[in-house]
Protein backbone atom coordinates (compact mmCIF):
# COMPACT_ATOMS: atom_id res chain seq x y z
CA UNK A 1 3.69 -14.67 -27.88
CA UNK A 2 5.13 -16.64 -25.58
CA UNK A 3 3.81 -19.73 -24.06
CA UNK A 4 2.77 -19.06 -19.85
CA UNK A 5 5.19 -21.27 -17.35
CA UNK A 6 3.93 -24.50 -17.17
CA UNK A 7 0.56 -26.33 -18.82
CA UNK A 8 -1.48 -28.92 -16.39
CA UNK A 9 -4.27 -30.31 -17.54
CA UNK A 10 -7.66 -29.52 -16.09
CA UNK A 11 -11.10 -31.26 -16.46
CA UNK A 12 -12.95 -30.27 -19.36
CA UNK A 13 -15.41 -27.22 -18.92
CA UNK A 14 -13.38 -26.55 -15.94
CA UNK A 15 -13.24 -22.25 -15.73
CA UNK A 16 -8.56 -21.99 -15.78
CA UNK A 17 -6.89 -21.16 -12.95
CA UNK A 18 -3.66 -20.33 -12.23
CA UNK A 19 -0.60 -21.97 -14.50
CA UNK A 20 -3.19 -24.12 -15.55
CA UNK A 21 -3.28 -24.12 -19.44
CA UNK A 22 -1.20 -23.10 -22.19
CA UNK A 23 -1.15 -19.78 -23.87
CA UNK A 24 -0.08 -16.24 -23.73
CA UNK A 25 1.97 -15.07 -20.62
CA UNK A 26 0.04 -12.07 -20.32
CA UNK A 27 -3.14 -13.55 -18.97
CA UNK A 28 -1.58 -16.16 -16.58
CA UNK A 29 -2.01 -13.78 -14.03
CA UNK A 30 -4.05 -10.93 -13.10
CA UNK A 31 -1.21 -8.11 -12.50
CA UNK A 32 0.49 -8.72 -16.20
CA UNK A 33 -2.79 -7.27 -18.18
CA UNK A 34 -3.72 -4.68 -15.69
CA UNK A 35 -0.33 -3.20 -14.47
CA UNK A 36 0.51 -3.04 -18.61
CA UNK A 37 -2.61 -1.66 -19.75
CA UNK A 38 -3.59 0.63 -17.14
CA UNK A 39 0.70 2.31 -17.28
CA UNK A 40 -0.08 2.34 -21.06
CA UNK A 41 -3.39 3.94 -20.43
CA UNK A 42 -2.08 5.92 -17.84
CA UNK A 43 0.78 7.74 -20.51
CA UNK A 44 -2.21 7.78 -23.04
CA UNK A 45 -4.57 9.78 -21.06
CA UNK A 46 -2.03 12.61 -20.55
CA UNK A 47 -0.74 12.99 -23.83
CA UNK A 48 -4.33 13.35 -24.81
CA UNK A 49 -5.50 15.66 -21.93
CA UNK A 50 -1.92 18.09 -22.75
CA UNK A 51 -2.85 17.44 -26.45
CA UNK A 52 -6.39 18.71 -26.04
CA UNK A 53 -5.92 21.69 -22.78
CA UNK A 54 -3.89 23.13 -26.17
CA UNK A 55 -6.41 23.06 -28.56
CA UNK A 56 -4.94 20.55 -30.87
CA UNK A 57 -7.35 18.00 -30.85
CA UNK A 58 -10.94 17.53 -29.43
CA UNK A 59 -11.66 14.19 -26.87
CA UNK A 60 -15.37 13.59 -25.57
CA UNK A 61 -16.73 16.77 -26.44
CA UNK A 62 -19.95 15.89 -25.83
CA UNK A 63 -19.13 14.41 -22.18
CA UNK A 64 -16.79 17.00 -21.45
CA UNK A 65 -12.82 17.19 -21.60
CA UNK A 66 -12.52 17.95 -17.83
CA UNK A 67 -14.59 15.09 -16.80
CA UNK A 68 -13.63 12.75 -19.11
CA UNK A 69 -9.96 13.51 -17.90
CA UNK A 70 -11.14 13.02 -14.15
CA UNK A 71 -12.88 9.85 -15.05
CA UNK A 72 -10.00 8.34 -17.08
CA UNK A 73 -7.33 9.31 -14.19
CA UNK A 74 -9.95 7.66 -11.32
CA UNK A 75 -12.16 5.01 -13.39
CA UNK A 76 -9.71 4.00 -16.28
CA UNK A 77 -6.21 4.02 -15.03
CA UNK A 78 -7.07 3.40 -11.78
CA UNK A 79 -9.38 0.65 -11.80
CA UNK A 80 -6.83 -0.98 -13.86
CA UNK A 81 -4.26 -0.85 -11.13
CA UNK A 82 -6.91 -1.83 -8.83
CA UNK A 83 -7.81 -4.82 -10.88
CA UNK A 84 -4.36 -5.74 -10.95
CA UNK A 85 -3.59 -5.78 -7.32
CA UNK A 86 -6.99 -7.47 -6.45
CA UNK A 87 -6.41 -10.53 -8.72
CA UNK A 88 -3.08 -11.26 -7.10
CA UNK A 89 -3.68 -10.28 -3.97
CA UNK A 90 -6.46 -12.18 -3.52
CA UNK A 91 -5.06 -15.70 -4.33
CA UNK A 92 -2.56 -15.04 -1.64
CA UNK A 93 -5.20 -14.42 0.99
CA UNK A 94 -7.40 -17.36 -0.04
CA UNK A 95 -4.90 -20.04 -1.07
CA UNK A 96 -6.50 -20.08 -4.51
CA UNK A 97 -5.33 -20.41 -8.31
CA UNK A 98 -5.29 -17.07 -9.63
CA UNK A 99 -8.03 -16.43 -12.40
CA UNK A 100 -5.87 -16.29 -16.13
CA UNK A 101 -6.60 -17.75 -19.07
CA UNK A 102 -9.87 -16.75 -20.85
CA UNK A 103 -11.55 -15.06 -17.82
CA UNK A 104 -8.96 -12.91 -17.49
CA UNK A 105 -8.68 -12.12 -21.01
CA UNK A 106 -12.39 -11.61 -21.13
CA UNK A 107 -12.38 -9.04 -17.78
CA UNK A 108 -9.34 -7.24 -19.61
CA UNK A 109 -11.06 -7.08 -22.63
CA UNK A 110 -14.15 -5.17 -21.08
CA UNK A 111 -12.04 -3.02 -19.06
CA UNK A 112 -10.53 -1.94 -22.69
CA UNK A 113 -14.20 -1.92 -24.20
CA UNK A 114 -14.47 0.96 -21.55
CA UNK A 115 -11.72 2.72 -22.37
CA UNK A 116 -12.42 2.63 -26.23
CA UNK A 117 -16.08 3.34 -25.41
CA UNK A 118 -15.00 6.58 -23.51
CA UNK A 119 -12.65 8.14 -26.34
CA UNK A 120 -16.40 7.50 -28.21
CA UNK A 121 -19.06 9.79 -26.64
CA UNK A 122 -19.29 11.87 -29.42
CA UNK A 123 -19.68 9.03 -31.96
CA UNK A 124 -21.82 6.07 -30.03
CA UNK A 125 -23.56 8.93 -27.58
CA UNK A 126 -22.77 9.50 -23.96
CA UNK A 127 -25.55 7.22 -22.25
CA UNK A 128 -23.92 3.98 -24.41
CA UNK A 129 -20.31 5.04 -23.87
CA UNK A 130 -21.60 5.51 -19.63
CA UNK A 131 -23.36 1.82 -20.08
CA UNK A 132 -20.10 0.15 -22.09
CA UNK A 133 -18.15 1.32 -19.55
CA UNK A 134 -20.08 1.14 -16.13
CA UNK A 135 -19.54 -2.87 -16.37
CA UNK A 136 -15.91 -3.50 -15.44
CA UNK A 137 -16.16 -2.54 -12.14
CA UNK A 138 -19.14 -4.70 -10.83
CA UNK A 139 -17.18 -7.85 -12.53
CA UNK A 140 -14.59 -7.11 -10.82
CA UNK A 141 -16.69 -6.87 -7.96
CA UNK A 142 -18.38 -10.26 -8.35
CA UNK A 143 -15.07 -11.99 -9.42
CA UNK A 144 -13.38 -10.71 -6.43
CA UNK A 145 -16.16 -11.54 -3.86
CA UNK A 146 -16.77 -15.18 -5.21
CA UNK A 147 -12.73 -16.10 -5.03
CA UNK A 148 -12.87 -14.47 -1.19
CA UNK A 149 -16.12 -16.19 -0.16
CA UNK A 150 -14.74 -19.88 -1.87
CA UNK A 151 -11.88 -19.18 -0.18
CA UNK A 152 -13.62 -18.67 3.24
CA UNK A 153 -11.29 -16.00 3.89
CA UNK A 154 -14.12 -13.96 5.38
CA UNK A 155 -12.20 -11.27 7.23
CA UNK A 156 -11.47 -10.06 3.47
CA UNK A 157 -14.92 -9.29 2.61
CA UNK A 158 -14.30 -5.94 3.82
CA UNK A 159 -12.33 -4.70 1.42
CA UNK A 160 -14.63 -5.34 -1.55
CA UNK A 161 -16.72 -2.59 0.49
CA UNK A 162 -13.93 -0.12 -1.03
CA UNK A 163 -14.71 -1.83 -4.96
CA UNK A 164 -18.55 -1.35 -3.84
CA UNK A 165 -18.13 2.23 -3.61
CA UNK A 166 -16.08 2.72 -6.50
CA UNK A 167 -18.47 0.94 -8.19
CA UNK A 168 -21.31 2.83 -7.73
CA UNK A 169 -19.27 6.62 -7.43
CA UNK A 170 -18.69 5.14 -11.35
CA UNK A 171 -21.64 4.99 -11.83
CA UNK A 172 -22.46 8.36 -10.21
CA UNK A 173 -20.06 10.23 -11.97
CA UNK A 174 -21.41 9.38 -15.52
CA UNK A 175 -25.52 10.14 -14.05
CA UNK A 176 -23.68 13.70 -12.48
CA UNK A 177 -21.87 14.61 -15.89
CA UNK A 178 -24.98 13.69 -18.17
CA UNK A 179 -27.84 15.56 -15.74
CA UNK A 180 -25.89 18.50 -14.16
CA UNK A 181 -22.28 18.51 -16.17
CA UNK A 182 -20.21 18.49 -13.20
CA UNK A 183 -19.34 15.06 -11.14
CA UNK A 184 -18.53 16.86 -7.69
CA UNK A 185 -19.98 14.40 -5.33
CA UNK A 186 -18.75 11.30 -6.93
CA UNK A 187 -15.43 12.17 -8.09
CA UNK A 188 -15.01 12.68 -3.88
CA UNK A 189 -16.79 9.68 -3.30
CA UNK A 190 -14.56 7.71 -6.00
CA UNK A 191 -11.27 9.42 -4.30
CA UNK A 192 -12.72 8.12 -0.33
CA UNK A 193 -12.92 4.85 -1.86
CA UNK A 194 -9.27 4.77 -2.87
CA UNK A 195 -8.15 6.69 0.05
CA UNK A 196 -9.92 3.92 2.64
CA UNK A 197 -8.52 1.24 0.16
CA UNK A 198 -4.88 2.29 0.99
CA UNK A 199 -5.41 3.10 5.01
CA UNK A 200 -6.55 -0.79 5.10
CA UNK A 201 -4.49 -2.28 2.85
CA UNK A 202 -1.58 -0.09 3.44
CA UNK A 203 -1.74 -1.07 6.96
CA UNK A 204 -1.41 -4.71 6.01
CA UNK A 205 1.50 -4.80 3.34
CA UNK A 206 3.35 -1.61 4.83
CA UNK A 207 4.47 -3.13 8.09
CA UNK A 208 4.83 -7.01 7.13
CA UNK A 209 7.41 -5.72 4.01
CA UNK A 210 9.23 -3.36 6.63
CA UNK A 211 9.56 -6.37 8.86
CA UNK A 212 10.91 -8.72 6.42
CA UNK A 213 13.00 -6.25 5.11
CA UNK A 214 14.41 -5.53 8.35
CA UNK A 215 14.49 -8.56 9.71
CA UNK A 216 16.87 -9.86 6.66
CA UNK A 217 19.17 -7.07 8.00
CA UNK A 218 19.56 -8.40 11.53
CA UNK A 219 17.41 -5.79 13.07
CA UNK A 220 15.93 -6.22 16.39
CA UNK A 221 12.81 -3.01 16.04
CA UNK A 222 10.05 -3.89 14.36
CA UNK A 223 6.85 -1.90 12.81
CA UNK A 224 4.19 -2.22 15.30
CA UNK A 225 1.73 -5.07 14.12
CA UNK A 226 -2.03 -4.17 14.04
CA UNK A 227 -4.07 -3.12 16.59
CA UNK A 228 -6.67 -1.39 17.85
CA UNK A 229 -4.90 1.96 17.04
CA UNK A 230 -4.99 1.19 13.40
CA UNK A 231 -8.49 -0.04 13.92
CA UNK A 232 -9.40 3.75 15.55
CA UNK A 233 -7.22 5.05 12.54
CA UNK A 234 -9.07 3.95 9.91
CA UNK A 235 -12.91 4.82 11.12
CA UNK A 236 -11.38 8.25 11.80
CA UNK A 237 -10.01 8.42 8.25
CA UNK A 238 -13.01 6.79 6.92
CA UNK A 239 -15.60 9.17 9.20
CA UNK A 240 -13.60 12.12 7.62
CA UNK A 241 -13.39 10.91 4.01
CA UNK A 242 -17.24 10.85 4.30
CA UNK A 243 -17.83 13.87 5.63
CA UNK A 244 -15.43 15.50 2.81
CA UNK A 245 -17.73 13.80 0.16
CA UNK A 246 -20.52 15.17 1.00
CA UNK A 247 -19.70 18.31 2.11
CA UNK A 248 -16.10 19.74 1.19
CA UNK A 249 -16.16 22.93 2.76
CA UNK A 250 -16.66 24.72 6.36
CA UNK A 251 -15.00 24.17 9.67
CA UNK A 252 -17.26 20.50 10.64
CA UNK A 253 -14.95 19.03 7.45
CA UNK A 254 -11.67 20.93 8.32
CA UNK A 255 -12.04 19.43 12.37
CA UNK A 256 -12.40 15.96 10.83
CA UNK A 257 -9.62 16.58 8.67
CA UNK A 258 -6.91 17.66 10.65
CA UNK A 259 -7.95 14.76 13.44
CA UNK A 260 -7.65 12.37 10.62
CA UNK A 261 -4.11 14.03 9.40
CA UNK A 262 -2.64 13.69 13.12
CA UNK A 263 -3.79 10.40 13.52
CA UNK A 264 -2.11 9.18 9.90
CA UNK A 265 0.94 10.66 10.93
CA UNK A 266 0.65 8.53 14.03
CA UNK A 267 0.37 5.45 12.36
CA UNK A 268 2.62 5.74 9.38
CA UNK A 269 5.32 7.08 12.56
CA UNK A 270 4.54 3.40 14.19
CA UNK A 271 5.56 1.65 10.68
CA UNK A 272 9.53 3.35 11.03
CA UNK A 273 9.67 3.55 7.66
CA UNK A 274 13.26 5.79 8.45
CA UNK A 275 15.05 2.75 9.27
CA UNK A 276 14.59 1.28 5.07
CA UNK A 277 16.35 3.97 3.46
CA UNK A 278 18.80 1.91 2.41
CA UNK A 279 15.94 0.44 0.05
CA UNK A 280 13.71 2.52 -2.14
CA UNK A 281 11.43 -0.75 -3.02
CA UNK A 282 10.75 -0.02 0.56
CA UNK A 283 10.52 3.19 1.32
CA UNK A 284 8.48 4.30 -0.97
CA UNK A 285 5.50 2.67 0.42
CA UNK A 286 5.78 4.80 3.33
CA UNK A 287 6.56 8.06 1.34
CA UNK A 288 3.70 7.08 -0.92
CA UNK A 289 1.86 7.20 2.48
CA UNK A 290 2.79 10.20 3.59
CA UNK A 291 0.51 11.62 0.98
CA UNK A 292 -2.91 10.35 3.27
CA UNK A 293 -1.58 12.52 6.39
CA UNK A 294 -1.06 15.64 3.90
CA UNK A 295 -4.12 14.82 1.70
CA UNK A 296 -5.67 15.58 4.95
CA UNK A 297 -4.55 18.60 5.98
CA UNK A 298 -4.98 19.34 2.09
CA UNK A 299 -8.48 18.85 2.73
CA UNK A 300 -8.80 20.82 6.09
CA UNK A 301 -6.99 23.74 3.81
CA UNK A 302 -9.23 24.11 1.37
CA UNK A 303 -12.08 23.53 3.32
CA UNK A 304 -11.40 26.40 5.28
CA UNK A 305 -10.57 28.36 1.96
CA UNK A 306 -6.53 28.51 1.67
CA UNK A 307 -6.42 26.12 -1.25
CA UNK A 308 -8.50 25.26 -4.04
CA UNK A 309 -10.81 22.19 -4.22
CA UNK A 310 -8.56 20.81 -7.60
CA UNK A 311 -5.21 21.12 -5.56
CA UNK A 312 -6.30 19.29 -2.68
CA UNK A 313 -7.78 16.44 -4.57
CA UNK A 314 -4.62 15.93 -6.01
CA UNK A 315 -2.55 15.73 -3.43
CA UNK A 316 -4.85 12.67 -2.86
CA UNK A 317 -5.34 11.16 -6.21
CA UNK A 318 -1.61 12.20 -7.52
CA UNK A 319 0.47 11.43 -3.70
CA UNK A 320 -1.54 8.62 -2.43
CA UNK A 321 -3.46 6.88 -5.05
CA UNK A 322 -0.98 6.75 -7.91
CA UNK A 323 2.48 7.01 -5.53
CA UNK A 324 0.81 3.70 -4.06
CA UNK A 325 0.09 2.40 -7.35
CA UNK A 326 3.11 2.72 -8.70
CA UNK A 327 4.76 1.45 -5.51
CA UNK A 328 2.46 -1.55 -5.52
CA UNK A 329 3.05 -2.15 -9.32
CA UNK A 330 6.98 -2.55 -9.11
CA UNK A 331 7.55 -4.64 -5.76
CA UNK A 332 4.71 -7.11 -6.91
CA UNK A 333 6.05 -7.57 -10.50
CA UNK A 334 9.65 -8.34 -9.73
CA UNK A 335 8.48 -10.36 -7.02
CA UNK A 336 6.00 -12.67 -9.09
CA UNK A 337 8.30 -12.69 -12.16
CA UNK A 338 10.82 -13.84 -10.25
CA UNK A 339 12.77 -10.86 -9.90
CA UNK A 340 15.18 -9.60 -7.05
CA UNK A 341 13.59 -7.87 -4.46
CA UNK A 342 15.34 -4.75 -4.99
CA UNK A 343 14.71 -1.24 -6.63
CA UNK A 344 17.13 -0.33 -9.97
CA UNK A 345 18.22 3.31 -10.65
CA UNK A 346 15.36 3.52 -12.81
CA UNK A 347 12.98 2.64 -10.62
CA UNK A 348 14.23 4.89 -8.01
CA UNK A 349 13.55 7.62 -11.29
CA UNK A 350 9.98 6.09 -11.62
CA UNK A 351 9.70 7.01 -7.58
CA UNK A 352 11.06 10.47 -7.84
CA UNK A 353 8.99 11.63 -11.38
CA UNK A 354 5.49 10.72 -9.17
CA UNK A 355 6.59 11.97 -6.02
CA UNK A 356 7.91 15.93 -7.67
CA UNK A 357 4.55 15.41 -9.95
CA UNK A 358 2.28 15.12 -6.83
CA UNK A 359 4.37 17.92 -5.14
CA UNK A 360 4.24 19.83 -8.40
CA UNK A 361 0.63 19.54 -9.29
CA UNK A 362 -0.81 21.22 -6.25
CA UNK A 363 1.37 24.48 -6.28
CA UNK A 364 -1.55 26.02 -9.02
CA UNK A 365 -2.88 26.90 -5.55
CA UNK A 366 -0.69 29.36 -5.14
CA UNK A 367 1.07 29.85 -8.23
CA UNK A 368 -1.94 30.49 -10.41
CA UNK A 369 0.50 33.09 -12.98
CA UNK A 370 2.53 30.34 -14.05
CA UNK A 371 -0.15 27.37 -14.65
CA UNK A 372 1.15 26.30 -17.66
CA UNK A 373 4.80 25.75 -16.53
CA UNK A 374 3.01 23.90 -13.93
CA UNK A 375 0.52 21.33 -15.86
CA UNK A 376 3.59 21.52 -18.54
CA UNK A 377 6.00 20.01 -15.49
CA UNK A 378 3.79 18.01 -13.78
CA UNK A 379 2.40 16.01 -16.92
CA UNK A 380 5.98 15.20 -18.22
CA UNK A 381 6.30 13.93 -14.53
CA UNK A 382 3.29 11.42 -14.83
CA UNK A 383 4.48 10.58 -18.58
CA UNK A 384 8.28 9.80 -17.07
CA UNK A 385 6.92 7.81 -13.87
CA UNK A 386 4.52 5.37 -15.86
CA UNK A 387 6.96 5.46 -19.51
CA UNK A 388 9.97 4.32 -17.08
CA UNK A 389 7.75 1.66 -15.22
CA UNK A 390 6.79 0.50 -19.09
CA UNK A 391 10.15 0.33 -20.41
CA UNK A 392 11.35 -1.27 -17.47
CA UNK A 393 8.87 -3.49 -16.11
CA UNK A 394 7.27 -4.29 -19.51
CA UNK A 395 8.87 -6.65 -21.12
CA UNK A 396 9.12 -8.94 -17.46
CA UNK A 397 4.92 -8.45 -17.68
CA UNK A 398 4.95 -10.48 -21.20
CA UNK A 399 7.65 -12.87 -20.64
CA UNK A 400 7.97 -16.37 -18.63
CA UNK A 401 8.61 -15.98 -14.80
CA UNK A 402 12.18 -16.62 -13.96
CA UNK A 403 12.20 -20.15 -11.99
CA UNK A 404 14.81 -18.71 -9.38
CA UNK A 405 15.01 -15.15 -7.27
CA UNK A 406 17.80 -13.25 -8.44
C-alpha cells in the first residue's frame, strides 16, 4: 500500500489529523474509505438482492430479504456515502485537519462490522446483528458534532439534526422489523432525513459550483445566493417530509406534497442549472435535484392512490439520494486527488446508468406485467453506475494525491 502524501510529526498520544502521519492512502482522508466501500457495497447489495429475488441463494432469512435489502440500500450504502461527504466536508467548514489515520480506520472498520453483522442474522441472531450494526451512525454522529463544535462553526450544527434522525430511524427500522416485520415508519423517516440533508446542503454546494463554474466562463448571471426563499423552501419541504412519515396517504399529505414540489421547482429554477450544459460534473447536481421536485409529486401521487408506496419511495431514494451521491462522490474525488475539474465519457456513463435506473425503477407502477424486465433493467443500471464510478475513480481513492490540478 502506498504511503499517504506527506508525514509531519505530531506530539505523542496526539489523536492524527489530516496528512499528519505515515501510512496507507486510504485512511488519510475520510471520502477514500467511504466513497470505496460504500460503491463496493453498493454493487454487492444488488447482486445479492437479484441473486436472492431468484431463488438462488438465501440472505437474512430470519430478518427478512425485503428489509434487509431496504436497510442495506438506506443504512449500509448510504451511510457510507454520508460518512464520506461529512468527514470532508466538515474540515472545509471548520478549518480543521481532517480525521485519518487510526480513527478513521477504526470508524470504517465498524461501519464494515455492520455490514458483515447484517449478512449474519441468521447465524449471530437478529437482536446482535441490530446492536453490531446500530453503532456507526451515532459515531459518526459524535465525531461529526465534536469537529463542528471545536471548530466553532456553529451555524453547522444543524445539519447533524439530519445524522440525528438517521440515527435513530436506524435504530427504528431494526425495533419495526424484529416486533411487527415491516419497517414502514422508519424507512420514511430514514428517506426525510436524506431528503432534508440534500434541500440544505444542496442549496449550499449547488449554487457556489454553478457560480464558479460560470464565472470561469466569463458569465455575467449568476445562481441566486441564499435567502429567505430557500429558508421558506426548506421548512416547506421539511413540514411535508414529516407529514409523509407519519402518515403517507390521504389528501392532508398530497396538499403538502405538491406545495413542496412547486416550491423545489422554484428553487432549483433560481440555481440556472441550463446555462452548465456544457459540463456534466455540473449539471448533474441539478438533474440529481430534479428528483426532490418529482419525489414530491411522487409522493402527492401515491398518496392520493395513482402510484404505489414502493415507486414513489424510489423516485426519492434512487433520483435524489443516490443521483446526489454519486454526483457528490465524483466532483469531490477528482477535486481532492488532485484531479481536473471535469467529467470523462465514463463518468458522463456513471450519470446516465443512475439517472435511466431512477426513471426505470418506478415504472412497476404502471407496468406491473413486465416486473422482471424492469428490476432486471434497473439493477444492471445501479451495478453499471457504481462498477463505472469503481473502475474509474478507484484506483485515484488508493493512490497519492496529484500535487498539481490537471
Amino acid at each position: 500500500m502506498s504511503p499517504i502524501d506527506q508525514s509531519i510529526p505530531t506530539r505523542r498520544g496526539a489523536v492524527p489529523r489530516g496528512l499528519l502521519q505515515t501510512g496507507p492512502v486510504l485512511f488519510s482522508y475520510g471520502f477514500r474509505p467511504f466513497f470505496l466501500g460504500g460503491a463496493i457495497w453498493a454493487c454487492i447489495t444488488m447482486v445479492l438482492w437479484i441473486t436472492a429475488l431468484t431463488g438462488q441463494i438465501e440472505i437474512a432469512d430470519a430478518y427478512g430479504l425485503y428489509a434487509w435489502h431496504a436497510h442495506e440500500m438506506l443504512f449500509g450504502f448510504g451511510s457510507a456515502i454520508l460518512a464520506g461527504f461529512f468527514l470532508t466536508a466538515v474540515p472545509n467548514w471548520t478549518g480543521r485537519l481532517p480525521v485519518s489515520g487510526w480513527p478513521l480506520a477504526g470508524l470504517f472498520s465498524l461501519w464494515c462490522l455492520g455490514r458483515l453483522a447484517m449478512l449474519a442474522p441468521d447465524v449471530i441472531g437478529v437482536l446482535p446483528a441490530a446492536m453490531l450494526d446500530a453503532l456507526f451512525l451515532p459515531a459518526l454522529l459524535i465525531i461529526s458534532a465534536r469537529e463542528i463544535i471545536a471548530g466553532k462553526q456553529w451555524k453547522n450544527l444543524k445539519v447533524l439534526i439530519g445524522v440525528g434522525v438517521l440515527t435513530a430511524a436506524n435504530l427504528g427500522f431494526h425495533y419495526e422489523t424484529i416486533a411487527i416485520g415491516a419497517p414502514d415508519y422508519a424507512s420514511r423517516f430514514g428517506i426525510s432525513a436524506y431528503i432534508a440533508l440534500v434541500c440544505v446542503i444542496g442549496g449550499r454546494i449547488i449554487p457556489s459550483f454553478t457560480r464558479n463554474w460560470l464565472a470561469k466562463q466569463g458569465a455575467t448571471r449568476f445562481p441566486t445566493p441564499f435567502d429567505r426563499f430557500d429558508m421558506i423552501t426548506i421548512l416547506t419541504s421539511v413540514a411535508a417530509l414529516l407529514i409523509w412519515s407519519v402518515s403517507p396517504e390521504g389528501r392532508i399529505t398530497a396538499i403538502a406534497a405538491g406545495i413542496a414540489a412547486a416550491i423545489q421547482f422554484a428553487r432549483l429554477y433560481r440555481w440556472r442549472g441550463w446555462t452548465t450544459t456544457r459540463e456534466t460534473l455540473v449539471t448533474i447536481l441539478h438533474v440529481a435535484y430534479l428528483f426532490v421536485p418529482l419525489g414530491f409529486m411522487a409522493i402527492a401521487a401515491a398518496a392520493l392512490g395513482w402510484i404505489d408506496r414502493a415507486s414513489a419511495m424510489h423516485v426519492l431514494t434512487v433520483g435524489t439520494m443516490s443521483g446526489m451521491m454519486l454526483a457528490v462522490m465524483t466532483r469531490a474525488t477528482r477535486g481532492h486527488t488532485g484531479r481536473q475539474l471535469t467529467a470523462s465519457k465514463m463518468t458522463n456513463l456513471c450519470y446516465a446508468a443512475i439517472l435511466l435506473c431512477a426513471l426505470i425503477r418506478p415504472l412497476s407502477a404502471i407496468l406491473s406485467a413486465h416486473l422482471d424486465v424492469i428490476y432486471a433493467s434497473a439493477g444492471l443500471l445501479w451495478l453499471s453506475a457504481f462498477g463505472l464510478y469503481l473502475i474509474e475513480y478507484g484506483p485515484m481513492l488508493i493512490r497519492v494525491r496529484r500535487q498539481t490540478m490537471g
